[in-house]
PDB file of N, CA and C in Angstrom:
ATOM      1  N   UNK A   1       0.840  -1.194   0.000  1.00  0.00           N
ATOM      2  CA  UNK A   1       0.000   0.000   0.000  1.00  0.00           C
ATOM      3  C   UNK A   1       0.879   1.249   0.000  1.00  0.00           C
ATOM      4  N   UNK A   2       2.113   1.426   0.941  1.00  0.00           N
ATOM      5  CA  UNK A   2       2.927   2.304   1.129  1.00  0.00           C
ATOM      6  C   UNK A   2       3.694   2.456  -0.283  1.00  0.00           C
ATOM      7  N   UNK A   3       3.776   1.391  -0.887  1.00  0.00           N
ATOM      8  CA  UNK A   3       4.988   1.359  -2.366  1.00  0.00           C
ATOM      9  C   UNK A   3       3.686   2.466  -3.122  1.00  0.00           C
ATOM     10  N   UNK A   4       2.483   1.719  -3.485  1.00  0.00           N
ATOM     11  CA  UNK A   4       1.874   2.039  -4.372  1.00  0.00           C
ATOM     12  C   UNK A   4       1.345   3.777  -3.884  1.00  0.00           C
ATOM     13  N   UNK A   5       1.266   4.013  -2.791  1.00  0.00           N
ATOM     14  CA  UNK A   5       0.762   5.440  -2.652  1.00  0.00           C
ATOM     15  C   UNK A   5       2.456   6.228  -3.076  1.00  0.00           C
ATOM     16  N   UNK A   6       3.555   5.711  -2.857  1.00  0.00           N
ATOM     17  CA  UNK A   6       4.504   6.456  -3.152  1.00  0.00           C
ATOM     18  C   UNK A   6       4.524   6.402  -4.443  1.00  0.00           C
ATOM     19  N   UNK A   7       4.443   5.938  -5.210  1.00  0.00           N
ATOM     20  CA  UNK A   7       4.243   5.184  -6.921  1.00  0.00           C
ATOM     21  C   UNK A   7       3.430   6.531  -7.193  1.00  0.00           C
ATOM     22  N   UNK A   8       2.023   6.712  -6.741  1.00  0.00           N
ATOM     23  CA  UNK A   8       1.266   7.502  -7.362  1.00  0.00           C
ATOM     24  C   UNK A   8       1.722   8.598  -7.289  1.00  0.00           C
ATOM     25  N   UNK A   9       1.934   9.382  -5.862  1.00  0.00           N
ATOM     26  CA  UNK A   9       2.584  10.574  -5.986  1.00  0.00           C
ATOM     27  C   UNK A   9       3.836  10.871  -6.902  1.00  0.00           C
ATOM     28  N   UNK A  10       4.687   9.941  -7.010  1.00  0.00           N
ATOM     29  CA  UNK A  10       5.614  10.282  -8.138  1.00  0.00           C
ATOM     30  C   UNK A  10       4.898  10.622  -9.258  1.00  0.00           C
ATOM     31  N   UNK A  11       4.175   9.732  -9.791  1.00  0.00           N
ATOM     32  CA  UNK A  11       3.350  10.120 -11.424  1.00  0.00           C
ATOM     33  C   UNK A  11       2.930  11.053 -11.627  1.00  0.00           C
ATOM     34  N   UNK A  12       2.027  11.811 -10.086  1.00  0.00           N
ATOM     35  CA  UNK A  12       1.197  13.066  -9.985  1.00  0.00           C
ATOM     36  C   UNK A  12       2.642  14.471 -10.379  1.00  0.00           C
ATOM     37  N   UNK A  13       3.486  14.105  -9.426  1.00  0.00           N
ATOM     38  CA  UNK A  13       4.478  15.219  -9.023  1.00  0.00           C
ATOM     39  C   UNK A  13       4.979  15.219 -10.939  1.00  0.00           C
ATOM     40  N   UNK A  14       5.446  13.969 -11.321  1.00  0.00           N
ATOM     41  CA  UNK A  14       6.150  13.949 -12.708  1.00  0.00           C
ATOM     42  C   UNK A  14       4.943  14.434 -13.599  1.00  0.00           C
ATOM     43  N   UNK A  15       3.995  14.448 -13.916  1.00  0.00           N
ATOM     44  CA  UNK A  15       2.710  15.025 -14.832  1.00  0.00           C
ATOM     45  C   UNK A  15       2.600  16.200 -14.629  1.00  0.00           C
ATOM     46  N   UNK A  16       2.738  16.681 -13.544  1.00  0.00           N
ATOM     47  CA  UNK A  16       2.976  18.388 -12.916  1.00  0.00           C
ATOM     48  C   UNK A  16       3.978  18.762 -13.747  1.00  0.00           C
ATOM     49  N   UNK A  17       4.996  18.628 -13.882  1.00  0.00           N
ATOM     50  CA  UNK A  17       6.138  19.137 -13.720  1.00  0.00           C
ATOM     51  C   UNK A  17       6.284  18.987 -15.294  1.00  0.00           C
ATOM     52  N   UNK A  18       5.516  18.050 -15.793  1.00  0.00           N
ATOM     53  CA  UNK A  18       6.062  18.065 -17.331  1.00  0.00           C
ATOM     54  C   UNK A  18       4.909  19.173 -18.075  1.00  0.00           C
ATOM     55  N   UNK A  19       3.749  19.225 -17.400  1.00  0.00           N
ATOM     56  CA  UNK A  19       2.699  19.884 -17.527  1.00  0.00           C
ATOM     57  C   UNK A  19       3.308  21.702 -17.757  1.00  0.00           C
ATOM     58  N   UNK A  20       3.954  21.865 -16.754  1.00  0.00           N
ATOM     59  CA  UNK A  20       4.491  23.375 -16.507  1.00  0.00           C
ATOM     60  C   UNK A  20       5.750  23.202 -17.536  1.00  0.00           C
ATOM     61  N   UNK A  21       6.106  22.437 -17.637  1.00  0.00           N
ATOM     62  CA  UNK A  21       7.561  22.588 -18.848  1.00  0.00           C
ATOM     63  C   UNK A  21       6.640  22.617 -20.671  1.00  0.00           C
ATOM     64  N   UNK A  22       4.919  22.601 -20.519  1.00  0.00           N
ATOM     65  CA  UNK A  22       4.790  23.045 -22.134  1.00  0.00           C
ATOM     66  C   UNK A  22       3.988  24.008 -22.331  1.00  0.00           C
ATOM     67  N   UNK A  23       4.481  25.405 -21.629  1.00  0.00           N
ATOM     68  CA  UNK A  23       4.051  26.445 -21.719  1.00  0.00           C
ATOM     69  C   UNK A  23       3.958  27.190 -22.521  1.00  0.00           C
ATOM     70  N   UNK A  24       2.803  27.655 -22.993  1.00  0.00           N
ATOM     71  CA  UNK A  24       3.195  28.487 -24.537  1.00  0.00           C
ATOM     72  C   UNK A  24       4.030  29.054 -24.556  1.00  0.00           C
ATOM     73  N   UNK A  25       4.101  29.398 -26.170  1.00  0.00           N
ATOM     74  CA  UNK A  25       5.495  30.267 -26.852  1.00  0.00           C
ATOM     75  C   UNK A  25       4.531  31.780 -26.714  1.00  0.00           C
ATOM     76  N   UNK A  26       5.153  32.750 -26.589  1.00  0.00           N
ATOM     77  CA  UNK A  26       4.917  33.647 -26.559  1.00  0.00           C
ATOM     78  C   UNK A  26       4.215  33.809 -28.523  1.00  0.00           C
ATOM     79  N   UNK A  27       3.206  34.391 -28.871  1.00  0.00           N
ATOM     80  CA  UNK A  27       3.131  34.942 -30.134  1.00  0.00           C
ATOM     81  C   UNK A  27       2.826  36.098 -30.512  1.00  0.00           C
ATOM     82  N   UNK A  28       3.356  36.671 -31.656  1.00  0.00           N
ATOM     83  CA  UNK A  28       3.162  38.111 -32.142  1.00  0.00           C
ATOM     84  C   UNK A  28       1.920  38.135 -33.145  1.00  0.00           C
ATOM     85  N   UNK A  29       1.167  38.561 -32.166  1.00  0.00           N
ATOM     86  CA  UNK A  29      -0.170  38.547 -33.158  1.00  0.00           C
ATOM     87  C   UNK A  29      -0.077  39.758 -34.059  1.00  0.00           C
ATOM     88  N   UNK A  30       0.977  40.702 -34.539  1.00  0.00           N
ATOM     89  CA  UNK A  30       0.843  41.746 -35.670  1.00  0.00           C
ATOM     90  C   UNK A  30       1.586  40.776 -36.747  1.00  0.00           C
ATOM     91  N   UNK A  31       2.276  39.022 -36.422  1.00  0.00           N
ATOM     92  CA  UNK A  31       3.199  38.754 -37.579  1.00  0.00           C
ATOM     93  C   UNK A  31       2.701  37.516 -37.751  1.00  0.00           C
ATOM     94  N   UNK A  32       2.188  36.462 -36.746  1.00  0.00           N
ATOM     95  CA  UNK A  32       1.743  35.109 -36.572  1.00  0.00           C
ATOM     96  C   UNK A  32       0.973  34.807 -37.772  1.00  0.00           C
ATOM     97  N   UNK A  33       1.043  33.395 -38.199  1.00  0.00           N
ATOM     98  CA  UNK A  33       0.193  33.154 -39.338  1.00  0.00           C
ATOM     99  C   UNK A  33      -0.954  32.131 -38.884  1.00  0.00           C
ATOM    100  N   UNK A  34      -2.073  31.483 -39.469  1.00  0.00           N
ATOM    101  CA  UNK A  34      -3.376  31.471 -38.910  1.00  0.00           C
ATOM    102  C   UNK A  34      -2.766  30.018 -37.811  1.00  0.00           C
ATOM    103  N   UNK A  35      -1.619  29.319 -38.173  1.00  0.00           N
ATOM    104  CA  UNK A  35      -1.461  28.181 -37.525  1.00  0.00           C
ATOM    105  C   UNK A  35      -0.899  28.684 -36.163  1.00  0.00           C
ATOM    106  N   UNK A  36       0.033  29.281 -36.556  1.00  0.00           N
ATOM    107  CA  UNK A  36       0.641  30.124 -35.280  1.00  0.00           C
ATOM    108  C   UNK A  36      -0.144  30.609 -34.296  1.00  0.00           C
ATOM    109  N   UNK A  37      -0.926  30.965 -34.303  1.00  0.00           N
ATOM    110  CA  UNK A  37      -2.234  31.890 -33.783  1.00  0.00           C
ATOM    111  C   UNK A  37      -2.807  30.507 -33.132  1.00  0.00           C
ATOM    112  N   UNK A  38      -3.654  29.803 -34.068  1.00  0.00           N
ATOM    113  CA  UNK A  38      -4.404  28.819 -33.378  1.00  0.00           C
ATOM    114  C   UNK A  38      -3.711  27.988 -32.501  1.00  0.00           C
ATOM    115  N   UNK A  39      -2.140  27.613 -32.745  1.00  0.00           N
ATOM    116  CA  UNK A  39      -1.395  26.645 -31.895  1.00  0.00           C
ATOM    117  C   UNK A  39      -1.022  27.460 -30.548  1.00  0.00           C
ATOM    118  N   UNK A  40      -1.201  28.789 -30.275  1.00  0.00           N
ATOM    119  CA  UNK A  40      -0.287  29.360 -29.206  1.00  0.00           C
ATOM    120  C   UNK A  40      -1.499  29.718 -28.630  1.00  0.00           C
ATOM    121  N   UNK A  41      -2.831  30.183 -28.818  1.00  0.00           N
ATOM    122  CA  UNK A  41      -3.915  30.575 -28.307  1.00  0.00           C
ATOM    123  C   UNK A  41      -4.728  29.734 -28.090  1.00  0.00           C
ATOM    124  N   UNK A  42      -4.816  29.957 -26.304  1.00  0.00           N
ATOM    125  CA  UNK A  42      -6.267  29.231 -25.915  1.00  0.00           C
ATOM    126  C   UNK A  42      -7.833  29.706 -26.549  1.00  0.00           C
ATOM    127  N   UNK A  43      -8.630  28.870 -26.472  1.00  0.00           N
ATOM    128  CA  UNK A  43     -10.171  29.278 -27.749  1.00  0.00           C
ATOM    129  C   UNK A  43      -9.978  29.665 -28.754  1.00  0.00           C
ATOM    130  N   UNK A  44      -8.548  29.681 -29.427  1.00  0.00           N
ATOM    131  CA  UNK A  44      -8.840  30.333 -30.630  1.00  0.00           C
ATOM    132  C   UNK A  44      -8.158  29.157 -31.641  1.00  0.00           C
ATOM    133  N   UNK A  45      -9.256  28.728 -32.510  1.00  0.00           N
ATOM    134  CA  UNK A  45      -8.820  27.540 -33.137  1.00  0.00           C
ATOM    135  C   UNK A  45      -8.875  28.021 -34.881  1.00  0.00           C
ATOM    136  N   UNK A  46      -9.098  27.080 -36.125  1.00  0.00           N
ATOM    137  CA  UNK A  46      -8.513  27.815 -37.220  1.00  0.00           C
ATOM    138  C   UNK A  46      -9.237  29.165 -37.723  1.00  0.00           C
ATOM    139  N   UNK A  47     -10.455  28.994 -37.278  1.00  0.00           N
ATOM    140  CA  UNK A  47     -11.553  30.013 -37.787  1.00  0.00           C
ATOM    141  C   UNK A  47     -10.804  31.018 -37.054  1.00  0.00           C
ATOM    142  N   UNK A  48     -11.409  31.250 -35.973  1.00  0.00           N
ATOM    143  CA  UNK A  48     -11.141  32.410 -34.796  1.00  0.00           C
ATOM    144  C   UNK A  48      -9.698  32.996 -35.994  1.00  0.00           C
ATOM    145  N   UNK A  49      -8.360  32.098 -35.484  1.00  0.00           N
ATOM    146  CA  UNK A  49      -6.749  32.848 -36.360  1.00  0.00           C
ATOM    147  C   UNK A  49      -7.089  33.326 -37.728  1.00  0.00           C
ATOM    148  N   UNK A  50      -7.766  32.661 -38.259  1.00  0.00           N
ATOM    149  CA  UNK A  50      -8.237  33.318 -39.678  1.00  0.00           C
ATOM    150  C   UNK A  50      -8.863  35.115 -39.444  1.00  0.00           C
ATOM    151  N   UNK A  51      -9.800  34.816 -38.380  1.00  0.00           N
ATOM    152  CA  UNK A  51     -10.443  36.477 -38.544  1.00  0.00           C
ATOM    153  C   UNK A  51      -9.634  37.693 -37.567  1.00  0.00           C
ATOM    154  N   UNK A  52      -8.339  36.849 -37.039  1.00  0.00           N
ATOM    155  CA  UNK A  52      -7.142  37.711 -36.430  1.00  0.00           C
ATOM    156  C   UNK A  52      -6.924  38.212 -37.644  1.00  0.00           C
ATOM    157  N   UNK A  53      -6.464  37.767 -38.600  1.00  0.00           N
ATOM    158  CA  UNK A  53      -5.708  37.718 -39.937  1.00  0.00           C
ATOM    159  C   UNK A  53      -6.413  38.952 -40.581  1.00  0.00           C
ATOM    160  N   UNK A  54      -7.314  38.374 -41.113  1.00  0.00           N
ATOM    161  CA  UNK A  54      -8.244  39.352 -41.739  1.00  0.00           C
ATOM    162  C   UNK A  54      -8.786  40.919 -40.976  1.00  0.00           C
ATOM    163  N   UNK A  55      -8.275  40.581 -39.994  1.00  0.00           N
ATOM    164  CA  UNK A  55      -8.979  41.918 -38.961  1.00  0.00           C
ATOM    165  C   UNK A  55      -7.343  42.741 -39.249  1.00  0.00           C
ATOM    166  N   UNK A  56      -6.685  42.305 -38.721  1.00  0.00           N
ATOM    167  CA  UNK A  56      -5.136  42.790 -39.150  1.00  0.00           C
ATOM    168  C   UNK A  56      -4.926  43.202 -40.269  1.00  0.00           C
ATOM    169  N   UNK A  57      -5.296  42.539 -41.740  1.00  0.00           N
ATOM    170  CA  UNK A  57      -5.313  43.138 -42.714  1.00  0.00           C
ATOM    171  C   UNK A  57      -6.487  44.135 -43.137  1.00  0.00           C
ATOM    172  N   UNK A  58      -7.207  44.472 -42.941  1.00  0.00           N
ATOM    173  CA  UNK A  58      -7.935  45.159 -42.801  1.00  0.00           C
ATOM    174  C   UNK A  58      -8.091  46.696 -41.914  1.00  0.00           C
ATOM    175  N   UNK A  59      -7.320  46.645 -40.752  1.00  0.00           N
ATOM    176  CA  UNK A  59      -7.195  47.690 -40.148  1.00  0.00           C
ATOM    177  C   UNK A  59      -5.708  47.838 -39.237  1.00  0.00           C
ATOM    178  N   UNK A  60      -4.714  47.159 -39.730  1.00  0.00           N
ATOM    179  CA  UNK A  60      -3.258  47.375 -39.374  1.00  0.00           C
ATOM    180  C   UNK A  60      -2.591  46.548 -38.391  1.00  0.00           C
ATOM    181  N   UNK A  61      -2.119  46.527 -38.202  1.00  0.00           N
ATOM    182  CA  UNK A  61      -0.904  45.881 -37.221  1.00  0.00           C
ATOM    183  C   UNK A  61      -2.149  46.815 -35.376  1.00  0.00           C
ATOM    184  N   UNK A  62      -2.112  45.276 -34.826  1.00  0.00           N
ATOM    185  CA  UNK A  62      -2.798  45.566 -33.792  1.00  0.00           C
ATOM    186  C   UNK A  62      -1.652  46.919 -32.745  1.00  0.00           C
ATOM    187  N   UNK A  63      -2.619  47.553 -32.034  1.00  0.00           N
ATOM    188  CA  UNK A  63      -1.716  48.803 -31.057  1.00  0.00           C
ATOM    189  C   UNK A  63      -1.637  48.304 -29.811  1.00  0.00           C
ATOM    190  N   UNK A  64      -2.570  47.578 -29.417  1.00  0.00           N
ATOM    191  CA  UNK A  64      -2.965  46.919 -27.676  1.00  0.00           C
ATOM    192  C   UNK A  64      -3.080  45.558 -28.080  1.00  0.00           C
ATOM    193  N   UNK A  65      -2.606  44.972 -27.189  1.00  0.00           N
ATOM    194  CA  UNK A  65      -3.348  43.812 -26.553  1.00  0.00           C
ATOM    195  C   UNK A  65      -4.757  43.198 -26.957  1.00  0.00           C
ATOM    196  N   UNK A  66      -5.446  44.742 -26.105  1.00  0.00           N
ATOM    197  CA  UNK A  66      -6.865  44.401 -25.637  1.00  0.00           C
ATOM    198  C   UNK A  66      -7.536  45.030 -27.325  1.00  0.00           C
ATOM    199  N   UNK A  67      -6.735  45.401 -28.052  1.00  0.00           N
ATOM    200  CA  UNK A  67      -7.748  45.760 -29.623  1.00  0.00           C
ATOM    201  C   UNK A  67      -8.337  44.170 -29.836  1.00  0.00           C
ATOM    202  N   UNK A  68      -7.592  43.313 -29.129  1.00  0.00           N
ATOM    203  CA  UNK A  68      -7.751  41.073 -30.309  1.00  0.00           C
ATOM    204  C   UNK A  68      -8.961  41.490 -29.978  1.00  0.00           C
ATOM    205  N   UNK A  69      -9.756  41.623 -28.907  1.00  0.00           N
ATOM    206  CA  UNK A  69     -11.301  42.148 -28.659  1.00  0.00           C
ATOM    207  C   UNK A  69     -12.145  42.448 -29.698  1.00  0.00           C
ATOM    208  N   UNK A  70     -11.600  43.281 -30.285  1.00  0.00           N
ATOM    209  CA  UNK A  70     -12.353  43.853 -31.283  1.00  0.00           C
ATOM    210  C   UNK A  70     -12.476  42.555 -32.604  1.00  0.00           C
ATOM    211  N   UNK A  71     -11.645  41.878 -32.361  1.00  0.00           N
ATOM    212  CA  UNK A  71     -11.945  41.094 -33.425  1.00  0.00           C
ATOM    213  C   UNK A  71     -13.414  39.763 -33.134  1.00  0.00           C
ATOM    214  N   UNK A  72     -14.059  39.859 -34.611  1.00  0.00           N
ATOM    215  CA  UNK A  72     -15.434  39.385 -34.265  1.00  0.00           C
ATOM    216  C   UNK A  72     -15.084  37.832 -33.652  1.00  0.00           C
ATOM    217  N   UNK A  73     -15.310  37.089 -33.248  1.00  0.00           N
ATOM    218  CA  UNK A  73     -15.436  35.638 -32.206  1.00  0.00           C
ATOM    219  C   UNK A  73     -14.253  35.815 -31.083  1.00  0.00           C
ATOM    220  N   UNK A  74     -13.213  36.887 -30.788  1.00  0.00           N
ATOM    221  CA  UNK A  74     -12.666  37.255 -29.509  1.00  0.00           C
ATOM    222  C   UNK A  74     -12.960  38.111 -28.678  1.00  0.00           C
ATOM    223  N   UNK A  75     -13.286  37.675 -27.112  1.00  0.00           N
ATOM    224  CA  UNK A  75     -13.628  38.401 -26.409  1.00  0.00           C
ATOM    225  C   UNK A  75     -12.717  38.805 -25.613  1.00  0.00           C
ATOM    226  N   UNK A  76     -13.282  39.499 -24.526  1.00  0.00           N
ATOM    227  CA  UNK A  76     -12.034  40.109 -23.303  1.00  0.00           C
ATOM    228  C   UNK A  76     -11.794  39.078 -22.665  1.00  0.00           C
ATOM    229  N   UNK A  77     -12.602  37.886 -22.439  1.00  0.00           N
ATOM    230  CA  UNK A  77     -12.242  36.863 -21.791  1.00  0.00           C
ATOM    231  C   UNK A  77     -11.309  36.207 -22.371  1.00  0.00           C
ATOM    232  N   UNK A  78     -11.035  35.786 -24.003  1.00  0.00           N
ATOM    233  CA  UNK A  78     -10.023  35.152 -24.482  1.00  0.00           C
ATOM    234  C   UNK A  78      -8.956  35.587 -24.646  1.00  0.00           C
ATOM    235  N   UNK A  79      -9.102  37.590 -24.640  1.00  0.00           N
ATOM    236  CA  UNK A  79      -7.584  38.219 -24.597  1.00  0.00           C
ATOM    237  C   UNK A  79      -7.169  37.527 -22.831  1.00  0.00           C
ATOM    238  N   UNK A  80      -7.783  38.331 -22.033  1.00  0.00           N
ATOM    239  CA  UNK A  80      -7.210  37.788 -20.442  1.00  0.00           C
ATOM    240  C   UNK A  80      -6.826  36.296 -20.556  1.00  0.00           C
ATOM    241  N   UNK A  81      -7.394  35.221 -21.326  1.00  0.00           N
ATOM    242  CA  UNK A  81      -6.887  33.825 -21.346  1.00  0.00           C
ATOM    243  C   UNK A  81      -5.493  33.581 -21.751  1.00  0.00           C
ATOM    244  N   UNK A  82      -5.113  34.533 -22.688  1.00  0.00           N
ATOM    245  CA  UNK A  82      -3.788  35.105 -23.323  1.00  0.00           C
ATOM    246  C   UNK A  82      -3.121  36.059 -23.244  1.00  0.00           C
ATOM    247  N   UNK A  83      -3.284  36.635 -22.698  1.00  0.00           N
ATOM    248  CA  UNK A  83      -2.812  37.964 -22.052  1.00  0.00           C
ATOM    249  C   UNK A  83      -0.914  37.493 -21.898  1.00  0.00           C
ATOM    250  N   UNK A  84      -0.453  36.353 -21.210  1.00  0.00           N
ATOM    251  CA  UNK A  84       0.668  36.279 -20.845  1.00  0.00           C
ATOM    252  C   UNK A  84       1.471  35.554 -22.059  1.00  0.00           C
ATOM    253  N   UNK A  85       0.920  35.365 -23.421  1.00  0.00           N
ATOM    254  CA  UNK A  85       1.915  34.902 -24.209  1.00  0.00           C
ATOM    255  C   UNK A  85       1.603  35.734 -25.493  1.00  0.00           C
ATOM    256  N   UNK A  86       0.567  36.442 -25.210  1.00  0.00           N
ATOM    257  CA  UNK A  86       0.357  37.500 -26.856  1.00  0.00           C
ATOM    258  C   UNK A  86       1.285  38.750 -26.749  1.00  0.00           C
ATOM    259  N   UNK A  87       2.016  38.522 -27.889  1.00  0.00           N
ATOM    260  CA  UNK A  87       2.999  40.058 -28.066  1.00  0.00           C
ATOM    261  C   UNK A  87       2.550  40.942 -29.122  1.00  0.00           C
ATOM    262  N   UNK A  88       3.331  42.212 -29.523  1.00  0.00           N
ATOM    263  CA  UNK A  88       3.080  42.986 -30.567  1.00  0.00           C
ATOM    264  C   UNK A  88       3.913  43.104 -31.419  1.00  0.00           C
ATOM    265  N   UNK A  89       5.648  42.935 -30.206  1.00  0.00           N
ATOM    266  CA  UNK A  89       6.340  43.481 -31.609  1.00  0.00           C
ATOM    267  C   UNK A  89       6.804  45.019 -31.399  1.00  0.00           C
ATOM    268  N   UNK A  90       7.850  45.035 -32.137  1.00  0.00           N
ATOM    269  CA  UNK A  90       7.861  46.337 -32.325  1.00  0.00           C
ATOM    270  C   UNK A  90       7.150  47.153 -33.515  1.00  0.00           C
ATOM    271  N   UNK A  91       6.697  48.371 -33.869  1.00  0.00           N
ATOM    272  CA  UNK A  91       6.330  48.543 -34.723  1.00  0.00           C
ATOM    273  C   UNK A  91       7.018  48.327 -36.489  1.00  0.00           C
ATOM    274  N   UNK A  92       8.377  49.017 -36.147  1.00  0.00           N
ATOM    275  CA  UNK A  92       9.007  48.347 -37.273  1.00  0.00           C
ATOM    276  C   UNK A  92       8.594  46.718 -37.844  1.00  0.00           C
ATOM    277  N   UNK A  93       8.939  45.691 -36.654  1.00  0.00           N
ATOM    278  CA  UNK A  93       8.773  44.510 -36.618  1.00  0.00           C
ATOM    279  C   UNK A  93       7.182  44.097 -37.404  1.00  0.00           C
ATOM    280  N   UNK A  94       6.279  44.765 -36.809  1.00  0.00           N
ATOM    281  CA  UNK A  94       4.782  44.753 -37.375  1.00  0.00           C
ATOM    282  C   UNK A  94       3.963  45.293 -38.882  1.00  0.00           C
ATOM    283  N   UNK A  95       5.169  45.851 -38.986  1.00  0.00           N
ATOM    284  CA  UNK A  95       4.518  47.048 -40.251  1.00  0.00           C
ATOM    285  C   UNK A  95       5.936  46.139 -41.565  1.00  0.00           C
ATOM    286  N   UNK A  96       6.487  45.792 -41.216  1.00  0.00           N
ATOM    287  CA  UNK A  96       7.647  45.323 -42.090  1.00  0.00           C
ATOM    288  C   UNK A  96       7.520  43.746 -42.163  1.00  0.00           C
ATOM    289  N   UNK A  97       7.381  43.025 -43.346  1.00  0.00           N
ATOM    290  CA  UNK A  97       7.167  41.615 -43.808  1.00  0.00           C
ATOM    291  C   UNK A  97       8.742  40.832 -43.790  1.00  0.00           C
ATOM    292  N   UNK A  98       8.994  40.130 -42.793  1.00  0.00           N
ATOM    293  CA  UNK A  98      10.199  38.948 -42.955  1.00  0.00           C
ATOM    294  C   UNK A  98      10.636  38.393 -43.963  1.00  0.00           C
ATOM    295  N   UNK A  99      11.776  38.644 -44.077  1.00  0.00           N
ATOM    296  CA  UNK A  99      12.539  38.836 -45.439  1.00  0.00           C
ATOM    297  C   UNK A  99      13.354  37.461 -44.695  1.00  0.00           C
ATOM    298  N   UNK A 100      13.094  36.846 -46.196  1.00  0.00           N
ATOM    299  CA  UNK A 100      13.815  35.198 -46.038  1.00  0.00           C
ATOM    300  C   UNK A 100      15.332  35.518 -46.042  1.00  0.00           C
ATOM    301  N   UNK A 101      15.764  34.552 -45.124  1.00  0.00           N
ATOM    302  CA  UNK A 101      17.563  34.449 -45.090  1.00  0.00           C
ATOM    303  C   UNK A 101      18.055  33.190 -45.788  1.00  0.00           C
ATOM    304  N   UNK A 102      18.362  33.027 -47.056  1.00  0.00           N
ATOM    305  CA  UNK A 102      19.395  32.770 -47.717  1.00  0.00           C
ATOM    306  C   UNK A 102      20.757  32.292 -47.071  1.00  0.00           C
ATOM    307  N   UNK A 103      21.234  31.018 -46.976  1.00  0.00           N
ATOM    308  CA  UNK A 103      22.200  30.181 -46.632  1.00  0.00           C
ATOM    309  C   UNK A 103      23.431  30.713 -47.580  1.00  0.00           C
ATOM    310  N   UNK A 104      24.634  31.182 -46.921  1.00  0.00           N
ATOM    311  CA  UNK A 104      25.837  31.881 -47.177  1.00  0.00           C
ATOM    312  C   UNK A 104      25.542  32.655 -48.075  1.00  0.00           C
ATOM    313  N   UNK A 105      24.437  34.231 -47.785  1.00  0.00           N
ATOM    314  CA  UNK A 105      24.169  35.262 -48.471  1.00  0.00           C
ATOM    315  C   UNK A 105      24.766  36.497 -47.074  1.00  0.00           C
ATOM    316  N   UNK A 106      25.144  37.056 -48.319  1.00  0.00           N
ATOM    317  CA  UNK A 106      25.875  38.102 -47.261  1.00  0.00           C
ATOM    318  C   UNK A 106      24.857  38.775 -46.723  1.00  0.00           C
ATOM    319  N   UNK A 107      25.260  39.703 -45.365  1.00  0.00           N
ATOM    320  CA  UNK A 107      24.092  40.097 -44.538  1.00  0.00           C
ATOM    321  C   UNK A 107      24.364  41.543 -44.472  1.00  0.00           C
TER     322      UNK A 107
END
């Protein structure tokens, strides 16, 4: 009885611990693409990242946080759900498209 209650608590303590080691990646919702979006955001699955997308193209590189709101199927509840891994970016970073790097191209 003593083996097996020590048995369990190990599994519990090890499921914890691996649990907290797959913490989202932080994402830049002015650059993320619809997979990016849906994989790093809680409630927001392909639809939802799609109308990030489209809301972004449509009216710019987000300024706040709390603008994802404004986008139609996100609420304040799903920004606060994300609040600790949604970034912006710098503006340069947001307003400027990632330019592919080329293997032994000068920099």
């Amino acid at each position: 009885m003593r083996t097996t209650l020590k048995s369990l608590l190990a599994a519990t303590l090890l499921a914890l611990a691996s649990f907290g080691a797959v913490a989202a990646q932080p994402v830049n919702i002015n650059t993320a693409d619809a997979k990016q979006l849906a994989d790093a955001l809680n409630g927001v699955g392909p639809a939802k990242a799609q109308a990030i997308i489209a809301w972004r193209e449509a009216n710019g590189p987000f300024q706040s946080v709390e603008q994802l709101a404004e986008v139609r199927g996100i609420g304040l509840r799903t920004v606060e759900l994300n609040r600790d891994v949604i970034t912006l970016g710098s503006e340069a970073e947001a307003t400027t498209p990632a330019q592919p790097v080329v293997a032994g191209a000068p920099r």
